[in-house]
C-alpha atoms as a PDB file:
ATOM      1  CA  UNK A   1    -155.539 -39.732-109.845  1.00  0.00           C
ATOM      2  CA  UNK A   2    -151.734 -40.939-108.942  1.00  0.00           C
ATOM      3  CA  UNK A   3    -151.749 -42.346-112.480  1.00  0.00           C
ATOM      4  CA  UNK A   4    -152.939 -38.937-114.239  1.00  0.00           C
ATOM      5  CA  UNK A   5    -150.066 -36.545-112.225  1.00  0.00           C
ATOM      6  CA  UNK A   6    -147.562 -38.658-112.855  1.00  0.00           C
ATOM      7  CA  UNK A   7    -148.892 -38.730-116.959  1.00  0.00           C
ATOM      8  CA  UNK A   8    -148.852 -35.193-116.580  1.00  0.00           C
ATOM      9  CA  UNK A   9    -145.139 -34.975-114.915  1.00  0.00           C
ATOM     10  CA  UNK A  10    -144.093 -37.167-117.699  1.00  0.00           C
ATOM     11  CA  UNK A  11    -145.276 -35.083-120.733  1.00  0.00           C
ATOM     12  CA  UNK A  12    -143.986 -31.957-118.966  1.00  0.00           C
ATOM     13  CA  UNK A  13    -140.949 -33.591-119.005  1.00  0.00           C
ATOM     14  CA  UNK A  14    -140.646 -34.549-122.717  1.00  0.00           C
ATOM     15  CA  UNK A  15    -143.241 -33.050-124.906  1.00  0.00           C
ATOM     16  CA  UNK A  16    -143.250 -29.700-126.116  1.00  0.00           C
ATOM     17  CA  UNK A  17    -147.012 -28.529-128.227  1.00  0.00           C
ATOM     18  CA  UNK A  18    -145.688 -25.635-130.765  1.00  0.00           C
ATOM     19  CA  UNK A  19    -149.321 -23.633-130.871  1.00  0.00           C
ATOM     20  CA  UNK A  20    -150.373 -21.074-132.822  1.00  0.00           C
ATOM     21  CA  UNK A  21    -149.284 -17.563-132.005  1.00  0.00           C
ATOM     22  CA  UNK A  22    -148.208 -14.789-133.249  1.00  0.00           C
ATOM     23  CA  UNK A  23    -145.154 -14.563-130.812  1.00  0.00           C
ATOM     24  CA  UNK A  24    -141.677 -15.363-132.939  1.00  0.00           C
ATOM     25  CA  UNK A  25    -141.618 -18.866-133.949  1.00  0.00           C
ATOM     26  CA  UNK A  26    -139.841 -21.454-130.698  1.00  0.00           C
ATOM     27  CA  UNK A  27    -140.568 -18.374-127.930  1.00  0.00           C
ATOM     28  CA  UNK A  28    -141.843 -19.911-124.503  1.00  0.00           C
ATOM     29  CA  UNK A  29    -145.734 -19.536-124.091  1.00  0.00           C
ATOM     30  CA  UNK A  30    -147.089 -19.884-120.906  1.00  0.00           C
ATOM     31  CA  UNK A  31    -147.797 -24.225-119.869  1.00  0.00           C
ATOM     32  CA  UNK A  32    -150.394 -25.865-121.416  1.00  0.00           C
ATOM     33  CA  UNK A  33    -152.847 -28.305-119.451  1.00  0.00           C
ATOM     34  CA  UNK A  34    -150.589 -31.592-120.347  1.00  0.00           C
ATOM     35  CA  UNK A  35    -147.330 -30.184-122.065  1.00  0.00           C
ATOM     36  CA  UNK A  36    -144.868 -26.983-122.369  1.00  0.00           C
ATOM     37  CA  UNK A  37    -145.911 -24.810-124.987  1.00  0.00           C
ATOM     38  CA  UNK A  38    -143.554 -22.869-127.432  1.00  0.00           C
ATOM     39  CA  UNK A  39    -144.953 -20.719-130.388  1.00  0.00           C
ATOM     40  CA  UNK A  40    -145.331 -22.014-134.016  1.00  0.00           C
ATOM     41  CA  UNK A  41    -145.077 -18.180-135.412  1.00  0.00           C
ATOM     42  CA  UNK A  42    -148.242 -18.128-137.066  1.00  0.00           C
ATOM     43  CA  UNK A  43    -151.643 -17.732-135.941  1.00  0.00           C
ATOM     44  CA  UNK A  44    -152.759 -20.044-139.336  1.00  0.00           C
ATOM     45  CA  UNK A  45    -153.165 -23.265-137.562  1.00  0.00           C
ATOM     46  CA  UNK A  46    -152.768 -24.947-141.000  1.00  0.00           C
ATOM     47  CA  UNK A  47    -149.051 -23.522-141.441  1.00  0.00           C
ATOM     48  CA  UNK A  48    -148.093 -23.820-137.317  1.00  0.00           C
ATOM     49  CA  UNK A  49    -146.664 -27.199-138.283  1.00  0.00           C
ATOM     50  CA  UNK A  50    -144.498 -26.136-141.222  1.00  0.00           C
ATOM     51  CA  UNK A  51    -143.336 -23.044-139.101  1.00  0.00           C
ATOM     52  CA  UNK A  52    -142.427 -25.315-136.564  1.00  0.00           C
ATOM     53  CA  UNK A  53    -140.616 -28.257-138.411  1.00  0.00           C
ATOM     54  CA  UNK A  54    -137.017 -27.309-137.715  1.00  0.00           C
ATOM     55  CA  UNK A  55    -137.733 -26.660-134.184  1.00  0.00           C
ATOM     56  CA  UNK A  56    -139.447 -29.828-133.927  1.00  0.00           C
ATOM     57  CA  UNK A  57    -136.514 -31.918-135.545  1.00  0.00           C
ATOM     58  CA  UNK A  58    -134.239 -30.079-133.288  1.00  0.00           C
ATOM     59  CA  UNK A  59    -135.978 -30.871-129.960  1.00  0.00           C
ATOM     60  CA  UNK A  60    -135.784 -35.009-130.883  1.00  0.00           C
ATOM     61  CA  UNK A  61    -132.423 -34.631-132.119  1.00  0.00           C
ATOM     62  CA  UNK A  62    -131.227 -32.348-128.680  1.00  0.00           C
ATOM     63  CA  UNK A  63    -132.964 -35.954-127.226  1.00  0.00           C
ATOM     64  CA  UNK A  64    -130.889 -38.534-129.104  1.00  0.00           C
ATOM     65  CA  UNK A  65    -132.914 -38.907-131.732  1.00  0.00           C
ATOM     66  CA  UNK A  66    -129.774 -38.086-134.298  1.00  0.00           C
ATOM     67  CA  UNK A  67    -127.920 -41.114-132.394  1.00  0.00           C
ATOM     68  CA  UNK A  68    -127.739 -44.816-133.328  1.00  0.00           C
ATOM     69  CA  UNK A  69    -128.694 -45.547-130.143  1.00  0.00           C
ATOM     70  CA  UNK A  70    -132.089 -45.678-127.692  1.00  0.00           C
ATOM     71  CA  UNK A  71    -132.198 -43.509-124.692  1.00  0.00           C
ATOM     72  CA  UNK A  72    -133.458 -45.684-121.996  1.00  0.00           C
ATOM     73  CA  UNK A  73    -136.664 -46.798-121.285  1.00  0.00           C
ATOM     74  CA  UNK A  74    -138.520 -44.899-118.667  1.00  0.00           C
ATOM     75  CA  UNK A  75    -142.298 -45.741-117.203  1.00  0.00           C
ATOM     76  CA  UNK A  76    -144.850 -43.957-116.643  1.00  0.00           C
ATOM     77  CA  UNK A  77    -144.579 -43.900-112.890  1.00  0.00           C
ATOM     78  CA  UNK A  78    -140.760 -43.355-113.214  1.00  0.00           C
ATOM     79  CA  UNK A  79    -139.000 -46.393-112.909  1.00  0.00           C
ATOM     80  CA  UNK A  80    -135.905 -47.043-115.432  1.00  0.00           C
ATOM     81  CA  UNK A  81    -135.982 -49.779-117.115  1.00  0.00           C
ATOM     82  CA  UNK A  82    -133.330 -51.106-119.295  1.00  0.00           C
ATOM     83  CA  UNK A  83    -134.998 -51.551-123.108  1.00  0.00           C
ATOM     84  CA  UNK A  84    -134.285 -55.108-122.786  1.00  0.00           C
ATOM     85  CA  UNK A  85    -136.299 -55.778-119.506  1.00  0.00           C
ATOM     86  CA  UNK A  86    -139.599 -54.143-121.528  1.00  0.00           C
ATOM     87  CA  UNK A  87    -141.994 -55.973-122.666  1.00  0.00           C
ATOM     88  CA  UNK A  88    -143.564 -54.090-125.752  1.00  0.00           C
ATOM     89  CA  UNK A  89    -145.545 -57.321-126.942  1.00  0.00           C
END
């Protein structure tokens, strides 16, 4: 159960689900079950993605994303790790 909160705390803490809705596109929707919700602007699932794009690209590059570098390494259960002490093999 330890495992699953702090899962939880983690993709509260960096993920963001745009959903379908029919509330202007990037508006705050009430949480989700494992992640902060924002609204895609359309209730078409199909297009929620497409509506969503620039807010998307936005929220990795307001992350680092747009940088030449990696933010650091983080576990799960929160300890930081510098990205050359993990072990991604």
């Amino acid at each position: 159960m330890f495992l699953l909160l702090q899962l939880q705390k983690w993709s509260f803490d960096h993920c963001i689900n745009w959903v379908c809705s029919e509330v202007d596109v990037d508006e705050e929707l009430p949480k989700g079950s494992g992640s902060l919700h924002r609204s895609a602007g359309t209730k078409d699932h199909p297009l929620s993605t497409g509506k969503a794009y620039p807010y998307i690209w936005k929220f990795f590059d307001d992350r680092g994303a747009d940088k030449n570098q990696s933010p650091p390494h983080q576990s799960y259960v929160g300890k930081e790790k510098k990205p050359e002490q993990c072990n991604y093999s």
